[in-house]
C-alpha atoms as a PDB file:
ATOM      1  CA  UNK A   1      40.957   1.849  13.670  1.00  0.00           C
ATOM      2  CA  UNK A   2      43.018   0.875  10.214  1.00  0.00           C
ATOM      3  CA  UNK A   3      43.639   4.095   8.600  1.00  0.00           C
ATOM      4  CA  UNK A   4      45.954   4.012   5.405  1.00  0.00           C
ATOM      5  CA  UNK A   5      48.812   6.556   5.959  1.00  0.00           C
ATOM      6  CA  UNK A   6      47.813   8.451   2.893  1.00  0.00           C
ATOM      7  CA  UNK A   7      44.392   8.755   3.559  1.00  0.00           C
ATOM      8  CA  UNK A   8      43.516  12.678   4.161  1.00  0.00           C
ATOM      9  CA  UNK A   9      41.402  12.881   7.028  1.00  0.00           C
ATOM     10  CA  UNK A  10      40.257  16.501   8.376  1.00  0.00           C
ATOM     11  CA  UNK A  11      41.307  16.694  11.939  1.00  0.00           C
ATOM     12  CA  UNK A  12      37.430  17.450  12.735  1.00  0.00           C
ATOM     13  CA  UNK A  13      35.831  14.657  11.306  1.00  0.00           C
ATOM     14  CA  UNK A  14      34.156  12.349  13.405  1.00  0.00           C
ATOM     15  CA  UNK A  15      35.847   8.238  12.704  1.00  0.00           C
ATOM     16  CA  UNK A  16      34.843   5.762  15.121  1.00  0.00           C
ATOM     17  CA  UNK A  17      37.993   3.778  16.436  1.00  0.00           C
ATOM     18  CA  UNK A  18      36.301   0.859  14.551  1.00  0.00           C
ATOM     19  CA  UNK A  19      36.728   2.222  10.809  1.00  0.00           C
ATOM     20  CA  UNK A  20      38.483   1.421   8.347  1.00  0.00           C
ATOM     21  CA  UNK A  21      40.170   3.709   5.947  1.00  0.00           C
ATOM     22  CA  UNK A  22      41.750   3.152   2.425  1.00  0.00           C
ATOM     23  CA  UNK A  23      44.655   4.793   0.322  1.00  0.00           C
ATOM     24  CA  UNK A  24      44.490   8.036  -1.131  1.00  0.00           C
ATOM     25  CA  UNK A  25      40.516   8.439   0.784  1.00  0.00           C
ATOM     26  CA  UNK A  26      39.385  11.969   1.918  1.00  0.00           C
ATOM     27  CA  UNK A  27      37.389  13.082   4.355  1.00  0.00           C
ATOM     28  CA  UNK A  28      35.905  16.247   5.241  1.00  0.00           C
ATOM     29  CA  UNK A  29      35.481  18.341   8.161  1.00  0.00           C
ATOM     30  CA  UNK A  30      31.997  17.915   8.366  1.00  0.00           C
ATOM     31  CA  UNK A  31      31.682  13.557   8.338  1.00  0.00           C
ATOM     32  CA  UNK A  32      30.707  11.380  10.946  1.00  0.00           C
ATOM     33  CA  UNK A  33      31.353   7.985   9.905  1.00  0.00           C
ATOM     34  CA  UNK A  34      29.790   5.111  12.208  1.00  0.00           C
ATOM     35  CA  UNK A  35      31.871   1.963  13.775  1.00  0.00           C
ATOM     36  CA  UNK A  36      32.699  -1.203  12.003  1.00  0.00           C
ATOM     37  CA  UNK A  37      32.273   0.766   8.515  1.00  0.00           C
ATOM     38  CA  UNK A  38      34.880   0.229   5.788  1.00  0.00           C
ATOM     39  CA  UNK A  39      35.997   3.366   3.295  1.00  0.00           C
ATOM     40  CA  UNK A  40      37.178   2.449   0.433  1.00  0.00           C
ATOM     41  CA  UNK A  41      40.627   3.786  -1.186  1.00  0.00           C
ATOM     42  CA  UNK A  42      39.961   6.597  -3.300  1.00  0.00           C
ATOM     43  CA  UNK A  43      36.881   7.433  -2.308  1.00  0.00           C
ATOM     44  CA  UNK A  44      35.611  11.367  -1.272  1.00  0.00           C
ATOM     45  CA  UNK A  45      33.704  11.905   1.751  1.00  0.00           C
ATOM     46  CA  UNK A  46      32.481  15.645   2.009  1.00  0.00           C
ATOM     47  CA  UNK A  47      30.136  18.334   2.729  1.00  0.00           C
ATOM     48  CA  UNK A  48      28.089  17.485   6.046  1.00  0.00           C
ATOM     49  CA  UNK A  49      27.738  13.750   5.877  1.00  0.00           C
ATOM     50  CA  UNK A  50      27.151  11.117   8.619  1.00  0.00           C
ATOM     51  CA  UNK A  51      27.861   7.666   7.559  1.00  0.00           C
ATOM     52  CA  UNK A  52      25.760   4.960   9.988  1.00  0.00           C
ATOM     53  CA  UNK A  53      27.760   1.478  11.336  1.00  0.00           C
ATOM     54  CA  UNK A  54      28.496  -1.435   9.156  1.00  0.00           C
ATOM     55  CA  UNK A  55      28.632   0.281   5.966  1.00  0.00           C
ATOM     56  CA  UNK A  56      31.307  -0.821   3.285  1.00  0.00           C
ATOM     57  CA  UNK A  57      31.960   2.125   0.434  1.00  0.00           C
ATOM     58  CA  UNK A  58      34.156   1.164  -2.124  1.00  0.00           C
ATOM     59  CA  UNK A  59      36.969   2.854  -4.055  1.00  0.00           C
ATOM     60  CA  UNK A  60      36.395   5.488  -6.423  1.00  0.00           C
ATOM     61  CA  UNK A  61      32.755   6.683  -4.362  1.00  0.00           C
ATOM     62  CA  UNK A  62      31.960  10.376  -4.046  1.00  0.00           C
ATOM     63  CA  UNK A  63      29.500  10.817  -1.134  1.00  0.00           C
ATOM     64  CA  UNK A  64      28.611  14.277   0.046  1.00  0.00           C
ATOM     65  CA  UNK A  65      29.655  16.818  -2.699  1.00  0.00           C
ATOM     66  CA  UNK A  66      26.969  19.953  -3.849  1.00  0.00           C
ATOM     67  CA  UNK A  67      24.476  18.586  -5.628  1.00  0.00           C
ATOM     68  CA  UNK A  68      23.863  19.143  -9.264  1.00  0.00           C
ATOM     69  CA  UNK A  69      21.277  21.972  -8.934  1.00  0.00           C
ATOM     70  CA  UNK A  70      22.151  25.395 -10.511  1.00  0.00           C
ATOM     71  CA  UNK A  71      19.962  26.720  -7.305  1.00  0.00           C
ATOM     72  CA  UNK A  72      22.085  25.269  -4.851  1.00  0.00           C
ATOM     73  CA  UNK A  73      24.679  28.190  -3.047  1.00  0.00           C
ATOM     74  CA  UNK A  74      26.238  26.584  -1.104  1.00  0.00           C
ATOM     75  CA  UNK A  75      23.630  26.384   1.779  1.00  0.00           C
ATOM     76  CA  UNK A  76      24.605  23.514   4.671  1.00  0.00           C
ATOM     77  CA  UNK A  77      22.360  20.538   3.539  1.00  0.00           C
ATOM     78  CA  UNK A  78      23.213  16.986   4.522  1.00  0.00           C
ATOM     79  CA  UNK A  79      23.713  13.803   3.502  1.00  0.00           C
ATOM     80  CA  UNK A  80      22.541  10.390   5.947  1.00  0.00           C
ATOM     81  CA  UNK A  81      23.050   6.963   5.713  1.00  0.00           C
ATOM     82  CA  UNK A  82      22.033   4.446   7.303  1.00  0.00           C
ATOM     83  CA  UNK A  83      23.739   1.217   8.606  1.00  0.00           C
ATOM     84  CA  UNK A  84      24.344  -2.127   6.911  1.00  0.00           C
ATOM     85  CA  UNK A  85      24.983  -0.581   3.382  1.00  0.00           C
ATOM     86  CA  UNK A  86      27.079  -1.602   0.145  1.00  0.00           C
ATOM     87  CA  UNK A  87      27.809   1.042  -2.045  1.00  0.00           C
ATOM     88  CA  UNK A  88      29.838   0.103  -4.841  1.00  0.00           C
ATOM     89  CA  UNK A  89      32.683   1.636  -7.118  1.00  0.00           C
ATOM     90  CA  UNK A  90      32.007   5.008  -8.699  1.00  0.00           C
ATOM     91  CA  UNK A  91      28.545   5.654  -6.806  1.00  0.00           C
ATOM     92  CA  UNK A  92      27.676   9.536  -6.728  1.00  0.00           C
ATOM     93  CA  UNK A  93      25.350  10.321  -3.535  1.00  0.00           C
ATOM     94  CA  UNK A  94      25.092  14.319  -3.549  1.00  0.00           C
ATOM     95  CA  UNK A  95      23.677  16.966  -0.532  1.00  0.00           C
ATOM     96  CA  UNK A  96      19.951  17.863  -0.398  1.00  0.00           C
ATOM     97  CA  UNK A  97      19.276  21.502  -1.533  1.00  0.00           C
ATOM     98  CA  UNK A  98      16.958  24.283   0.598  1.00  0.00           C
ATOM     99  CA  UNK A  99      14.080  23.890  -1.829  1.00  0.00           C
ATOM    100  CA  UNK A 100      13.196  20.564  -0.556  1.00  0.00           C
ATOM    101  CA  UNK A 101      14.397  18.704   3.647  1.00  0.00           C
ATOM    102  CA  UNK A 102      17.541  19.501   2.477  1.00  0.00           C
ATOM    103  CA  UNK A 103      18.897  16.330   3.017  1.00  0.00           C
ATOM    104  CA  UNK A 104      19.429  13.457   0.910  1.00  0.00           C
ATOM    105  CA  UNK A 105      18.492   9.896   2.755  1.00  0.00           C
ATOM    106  CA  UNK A 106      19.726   6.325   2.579  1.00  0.00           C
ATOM    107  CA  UNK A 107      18.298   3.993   4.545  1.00  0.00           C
ATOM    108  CA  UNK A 108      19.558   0.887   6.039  1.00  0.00           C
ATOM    109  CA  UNK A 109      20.664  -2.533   4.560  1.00  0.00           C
ATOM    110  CA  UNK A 110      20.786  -0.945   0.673  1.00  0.00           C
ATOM    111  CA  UNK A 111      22.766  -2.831  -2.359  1.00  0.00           C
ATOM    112  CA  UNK A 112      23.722  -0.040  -4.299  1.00  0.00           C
ATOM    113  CA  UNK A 113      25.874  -1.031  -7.475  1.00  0.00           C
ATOM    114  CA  UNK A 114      28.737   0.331  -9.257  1.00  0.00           C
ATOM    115  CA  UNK A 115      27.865   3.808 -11.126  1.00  0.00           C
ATOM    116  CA  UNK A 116      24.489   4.614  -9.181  1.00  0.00           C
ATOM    117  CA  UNK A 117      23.655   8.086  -8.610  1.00  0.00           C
ATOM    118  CA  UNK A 118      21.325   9.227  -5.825  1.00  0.00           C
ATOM    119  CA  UNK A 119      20.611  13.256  -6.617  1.00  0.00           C
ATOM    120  CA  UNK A 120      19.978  15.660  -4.326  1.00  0.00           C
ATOM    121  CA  UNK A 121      17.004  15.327  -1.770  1.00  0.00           C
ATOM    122  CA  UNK A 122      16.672  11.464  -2.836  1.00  0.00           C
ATOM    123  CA  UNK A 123      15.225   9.103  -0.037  1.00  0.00           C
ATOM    124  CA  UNK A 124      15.982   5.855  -0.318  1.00  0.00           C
ATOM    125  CA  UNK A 125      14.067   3.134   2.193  1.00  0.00           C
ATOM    126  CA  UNK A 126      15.694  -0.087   3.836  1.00  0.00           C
ATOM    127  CA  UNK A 127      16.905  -3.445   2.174  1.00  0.00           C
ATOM    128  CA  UNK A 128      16.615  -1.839  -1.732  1.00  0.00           C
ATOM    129  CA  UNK A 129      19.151  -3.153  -4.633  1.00  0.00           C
ATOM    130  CA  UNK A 130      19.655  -0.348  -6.837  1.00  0.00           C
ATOM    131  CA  UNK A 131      21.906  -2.260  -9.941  1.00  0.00           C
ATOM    132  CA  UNK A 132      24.803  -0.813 -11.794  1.00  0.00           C
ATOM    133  CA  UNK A 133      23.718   2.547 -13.604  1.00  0.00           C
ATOM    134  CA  UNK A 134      20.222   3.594 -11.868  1.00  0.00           C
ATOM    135  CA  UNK A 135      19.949   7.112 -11.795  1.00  0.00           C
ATOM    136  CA  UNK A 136      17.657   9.070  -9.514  1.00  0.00           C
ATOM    137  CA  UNK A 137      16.955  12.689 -10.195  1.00  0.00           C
ATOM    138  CA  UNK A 138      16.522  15.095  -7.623  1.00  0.00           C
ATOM    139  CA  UNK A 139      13.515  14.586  -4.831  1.00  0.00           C
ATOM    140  CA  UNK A 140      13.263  10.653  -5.826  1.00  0.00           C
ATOM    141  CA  UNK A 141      11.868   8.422  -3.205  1.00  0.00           C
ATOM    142  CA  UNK A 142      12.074   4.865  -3.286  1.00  0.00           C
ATOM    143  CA  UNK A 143       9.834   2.572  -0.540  1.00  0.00           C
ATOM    144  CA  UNK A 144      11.410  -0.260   1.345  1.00  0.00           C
ATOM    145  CA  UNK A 145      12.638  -3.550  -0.888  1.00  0.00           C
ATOM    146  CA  UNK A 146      12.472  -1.442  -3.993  1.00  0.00           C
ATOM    147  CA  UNK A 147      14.604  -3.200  -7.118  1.00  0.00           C
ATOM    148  CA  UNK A 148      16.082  -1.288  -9.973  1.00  0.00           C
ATOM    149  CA  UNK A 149      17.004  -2.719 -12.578  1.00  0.00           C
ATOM    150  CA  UNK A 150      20.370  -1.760 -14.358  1.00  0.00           C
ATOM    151  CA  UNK A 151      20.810   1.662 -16.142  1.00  0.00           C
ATOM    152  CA  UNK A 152      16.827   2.519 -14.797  1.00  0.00           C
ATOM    153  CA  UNK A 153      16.572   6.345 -14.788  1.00  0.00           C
ATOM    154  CA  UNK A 154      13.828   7.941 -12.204  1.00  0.00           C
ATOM    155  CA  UNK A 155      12.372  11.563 -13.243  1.00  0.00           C
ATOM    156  CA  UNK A 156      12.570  13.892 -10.620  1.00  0.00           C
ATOM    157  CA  UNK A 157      10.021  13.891  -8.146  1.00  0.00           C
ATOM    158  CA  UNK A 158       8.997  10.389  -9.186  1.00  0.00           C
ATOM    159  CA  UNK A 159       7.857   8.137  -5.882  1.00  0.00           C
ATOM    160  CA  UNK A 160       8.249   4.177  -6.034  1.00  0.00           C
ATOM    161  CA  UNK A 161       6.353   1.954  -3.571  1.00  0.00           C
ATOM    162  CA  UNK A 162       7.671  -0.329  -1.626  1.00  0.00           C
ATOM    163  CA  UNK A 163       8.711  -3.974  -3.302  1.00  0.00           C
ATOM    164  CA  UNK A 164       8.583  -2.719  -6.430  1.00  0.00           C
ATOM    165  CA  UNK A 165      11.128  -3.695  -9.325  1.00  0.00           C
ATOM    166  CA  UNK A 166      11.766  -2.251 -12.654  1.00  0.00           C
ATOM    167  CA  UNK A 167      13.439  -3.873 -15.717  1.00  0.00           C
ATOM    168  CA  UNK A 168      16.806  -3.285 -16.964  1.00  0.00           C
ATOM    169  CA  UNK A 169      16.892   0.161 -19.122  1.00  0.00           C
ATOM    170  CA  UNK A 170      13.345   1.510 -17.934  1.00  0.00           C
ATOM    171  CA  UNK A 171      13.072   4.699 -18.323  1.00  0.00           C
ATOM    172  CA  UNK A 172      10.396   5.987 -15.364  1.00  0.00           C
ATOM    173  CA  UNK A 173       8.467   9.018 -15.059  1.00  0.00           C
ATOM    174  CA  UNK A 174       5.772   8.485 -13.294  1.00  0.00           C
ATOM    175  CA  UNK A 175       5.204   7.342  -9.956  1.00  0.00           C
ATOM    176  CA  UNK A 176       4.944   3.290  -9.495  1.00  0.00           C
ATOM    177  CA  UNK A 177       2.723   1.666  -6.793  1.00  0.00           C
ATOM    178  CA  UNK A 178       3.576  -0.657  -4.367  1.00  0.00           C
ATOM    179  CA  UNK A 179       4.123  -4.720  -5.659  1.00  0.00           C
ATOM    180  CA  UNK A 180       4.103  -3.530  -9.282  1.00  0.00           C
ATOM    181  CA  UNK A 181       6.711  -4.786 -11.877  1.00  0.00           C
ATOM    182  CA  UNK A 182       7.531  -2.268 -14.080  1.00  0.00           C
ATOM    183  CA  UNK A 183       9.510  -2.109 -17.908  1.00  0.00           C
ATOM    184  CA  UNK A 184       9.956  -0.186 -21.076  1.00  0.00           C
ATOM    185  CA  UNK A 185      11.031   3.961 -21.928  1.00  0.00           C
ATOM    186  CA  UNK A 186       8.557   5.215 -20.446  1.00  0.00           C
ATOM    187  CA  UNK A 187       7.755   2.680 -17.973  1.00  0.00           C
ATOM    188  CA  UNK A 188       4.823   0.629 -17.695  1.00  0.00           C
ATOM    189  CA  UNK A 189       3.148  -1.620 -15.274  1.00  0.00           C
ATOM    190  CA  UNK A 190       4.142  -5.268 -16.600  1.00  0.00           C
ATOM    191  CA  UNK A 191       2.575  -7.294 -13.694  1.00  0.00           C
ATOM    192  CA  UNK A 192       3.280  -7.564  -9.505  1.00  0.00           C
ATOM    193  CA  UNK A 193       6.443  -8.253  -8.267  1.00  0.00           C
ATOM    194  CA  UNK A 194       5.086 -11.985  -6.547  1.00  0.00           C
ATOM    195  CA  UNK A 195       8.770 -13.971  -6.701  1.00  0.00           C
ATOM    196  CA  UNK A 196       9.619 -10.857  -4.486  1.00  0.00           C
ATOM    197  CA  UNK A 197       7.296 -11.071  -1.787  1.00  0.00           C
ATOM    198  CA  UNK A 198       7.288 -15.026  -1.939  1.00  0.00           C
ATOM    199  CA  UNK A 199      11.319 -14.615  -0.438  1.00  0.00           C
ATOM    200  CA  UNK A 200       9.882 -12.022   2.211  1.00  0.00           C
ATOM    201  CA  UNK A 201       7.229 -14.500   3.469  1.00  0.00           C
ATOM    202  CA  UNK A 202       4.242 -12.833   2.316  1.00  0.00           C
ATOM    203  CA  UNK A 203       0.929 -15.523   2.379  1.00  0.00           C
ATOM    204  CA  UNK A 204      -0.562 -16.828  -0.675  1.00  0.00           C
ATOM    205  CA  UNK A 205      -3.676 -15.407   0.221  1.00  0.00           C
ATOM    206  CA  UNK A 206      -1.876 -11.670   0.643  1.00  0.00           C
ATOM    207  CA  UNK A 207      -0.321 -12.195  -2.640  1.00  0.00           C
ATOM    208  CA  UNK A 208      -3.755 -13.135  -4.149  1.00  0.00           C
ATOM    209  CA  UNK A 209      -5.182  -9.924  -2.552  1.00  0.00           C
ATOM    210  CA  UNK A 210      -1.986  -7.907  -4.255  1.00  0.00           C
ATOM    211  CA  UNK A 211      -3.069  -9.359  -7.615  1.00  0.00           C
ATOM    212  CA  UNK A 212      -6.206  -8.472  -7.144  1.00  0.00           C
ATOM    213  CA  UNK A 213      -5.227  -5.035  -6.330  1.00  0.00           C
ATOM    214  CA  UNK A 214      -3.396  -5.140  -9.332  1.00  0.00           C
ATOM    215  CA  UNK A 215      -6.434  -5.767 -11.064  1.00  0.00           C
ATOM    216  CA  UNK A 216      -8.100  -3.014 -10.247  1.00  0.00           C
ATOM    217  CA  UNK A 217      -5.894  -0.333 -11.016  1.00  0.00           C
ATOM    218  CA  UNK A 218      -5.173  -2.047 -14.227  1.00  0.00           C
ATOM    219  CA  UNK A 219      -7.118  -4.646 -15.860  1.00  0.00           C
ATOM    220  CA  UNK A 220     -10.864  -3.957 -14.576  1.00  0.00           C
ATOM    221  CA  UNK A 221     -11.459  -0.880 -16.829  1.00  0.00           C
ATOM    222  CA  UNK A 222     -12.081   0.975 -13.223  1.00  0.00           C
ATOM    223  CA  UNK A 223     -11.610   5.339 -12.969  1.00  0.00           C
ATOM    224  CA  UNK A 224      -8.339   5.388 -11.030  1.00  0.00           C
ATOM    225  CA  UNK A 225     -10.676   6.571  -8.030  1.00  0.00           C
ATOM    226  CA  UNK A 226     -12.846   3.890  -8.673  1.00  0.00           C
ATOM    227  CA  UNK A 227      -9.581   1.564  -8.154  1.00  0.00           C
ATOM    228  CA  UNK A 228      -8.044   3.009  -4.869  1.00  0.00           C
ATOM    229  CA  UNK A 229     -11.939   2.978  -3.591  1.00  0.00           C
ATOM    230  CA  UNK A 230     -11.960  -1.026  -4.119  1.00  0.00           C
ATOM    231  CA  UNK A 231      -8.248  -1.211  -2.672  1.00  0.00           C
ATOM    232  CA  UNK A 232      -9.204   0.667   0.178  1.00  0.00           C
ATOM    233  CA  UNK A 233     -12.081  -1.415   1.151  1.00  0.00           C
ATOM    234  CA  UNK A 234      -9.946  -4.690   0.256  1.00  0.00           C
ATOM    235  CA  UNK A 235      -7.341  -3.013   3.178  1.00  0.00           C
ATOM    236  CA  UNK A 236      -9.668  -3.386   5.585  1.00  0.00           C
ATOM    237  CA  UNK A 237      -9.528  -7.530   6.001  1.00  0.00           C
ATOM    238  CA  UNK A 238      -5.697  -7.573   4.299  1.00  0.00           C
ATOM    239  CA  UNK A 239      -3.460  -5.849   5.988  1.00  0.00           C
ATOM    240  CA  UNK A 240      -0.964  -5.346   3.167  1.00  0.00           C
ATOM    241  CA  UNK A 241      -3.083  -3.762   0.640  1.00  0.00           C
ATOM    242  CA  UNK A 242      -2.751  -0.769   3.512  1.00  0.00           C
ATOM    243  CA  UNK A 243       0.181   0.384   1.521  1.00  0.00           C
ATOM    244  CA  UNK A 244      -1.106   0.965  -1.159  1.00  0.00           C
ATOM    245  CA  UNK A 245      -4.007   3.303   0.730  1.00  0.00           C
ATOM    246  CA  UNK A 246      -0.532   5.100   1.767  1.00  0.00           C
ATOM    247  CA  UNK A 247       1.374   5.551  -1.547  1.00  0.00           C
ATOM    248  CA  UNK A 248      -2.145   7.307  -2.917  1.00  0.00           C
ATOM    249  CA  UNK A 249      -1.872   9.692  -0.348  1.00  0.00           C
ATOM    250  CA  UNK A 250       1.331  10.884  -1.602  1.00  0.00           C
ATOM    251  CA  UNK A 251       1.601  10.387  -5.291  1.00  0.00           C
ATOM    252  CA  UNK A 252       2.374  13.759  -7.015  1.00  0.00           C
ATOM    253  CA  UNK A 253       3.370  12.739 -10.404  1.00  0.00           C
ATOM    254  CA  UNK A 254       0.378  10.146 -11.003  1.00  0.00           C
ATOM    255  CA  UNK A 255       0.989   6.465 -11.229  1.00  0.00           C
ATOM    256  CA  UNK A 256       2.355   4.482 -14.146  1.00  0.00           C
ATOM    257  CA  UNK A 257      -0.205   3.604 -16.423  1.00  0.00           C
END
């Protein structure tokens, strides 16, 4: 363990001997922070917050603190995350509040760039890149290998499929499917997100099948149930279309159009 001698660590949190610790850092009561993790100086770690293994928080990050929610009293609500993370100078990642799991999520393997802020309730999937300036509102949830652009802002409530990327500055209030590029205030589906899966060593037929997808929702003149109807049946002989069978289920906000 390499804990700065100014660092203010509450007797009762939880540091694995394999931490390390920077100048001026706090820690709270209430935090569990996993081995091999690094804490940057400067940083605040509060409220009841478990920090996973490998994690590397830079200076200046405030993890844990009430979320921004006039409805929130103080209630014990969490915030998790995961292992393998980067989260970069000046990030804000708040509590969860009682009106939703009361816990806000990060998953595992995230890039999350200077100035991010993950509100209350947020869940965020494995291996995203959030870049400098996204801003999720309360009850966001982002899919695995989701890309946000810099200074995107998410409505709350919004849902984003997985391996989906938005342009620089969009502004997104409605719920994007999964594979779909996105751009523009308000946000709107600009094509499918192909380089992407290419790198994660998705088929050319699979992709093929995406675009098709992609199609269907947007190009074929098709009744959105029409759309998920088609995509359904496509599921059935391509196993990645499945996802989007998934995201339907739970869209709330309706899907960028």
């Amino acid at each position: 363990m390499s804990i700065h001698p100014t660092a203010l660590i509450d007797p009762a949190a939880q540091i694995d001997t394999d931490v390390e610790i920077g100048a001026y850092a706090v820690i709270g009561p209430h935090v569990s922070v996993g081995k091999g993790s690094k804490i940057g100086h400067h940083t605040v770690v509060e409220g009841h917050t478990r920090i996973g293994e490998n994690n590397t928080v830079f200076p200046f990050a405030s993890l844990g603190q009430a979320p921004q929610d006039k409805k929130y009293a103080g209630e014990e609500t969490r915030l998790e995350i995961g292992n393998g993370n980067t989260i970069r100078e000046f990030c804000t990642l708040n509590l969860g509040t009682v009106q939703d799991v009361g816990v806000t999520r990060v998953g595992n393997d995230n890039w999350i760039m200077a100035y991010v802020h993950i509100a209350h309730d947020c869940q965020v999937g494995d291996h995203c890149i959030l870049a400098n300036n996204a801003t999720l509102a309360g009850h966001v949830t982002l899919g695995d290998w989701v890309v946000l652009g810099g200074l995107t802002a998410l409505h709350q409530f919004c849902h984003v499929g997985a391996h989906a990327m938005t342009a620089g500055g969009s502004i997104v209030v409605q719920d994007i499917p999964p594979y779909v590029m996105a751009a523009g205030n308000h946000a709107s589906p600009v094509g499918i997100n192909s380089e992407g899966l290419k790198r994660r060593g998705y088929s050319a037929e699979a992709i093929k099948a995406i675009r098709m997808a992609y199609k269907q929702l947007y190009r074929n003149g098709l009744s959105f149930d029409d759309a998920k109807a088609q995509i359904a049946k496509g599921s059935e002989t391509v196993t990645e279309l499945a996802l989007f069978n998934e995201f339907f289920a739970r869209t709330t906000r309706g899907i960028i159009r």
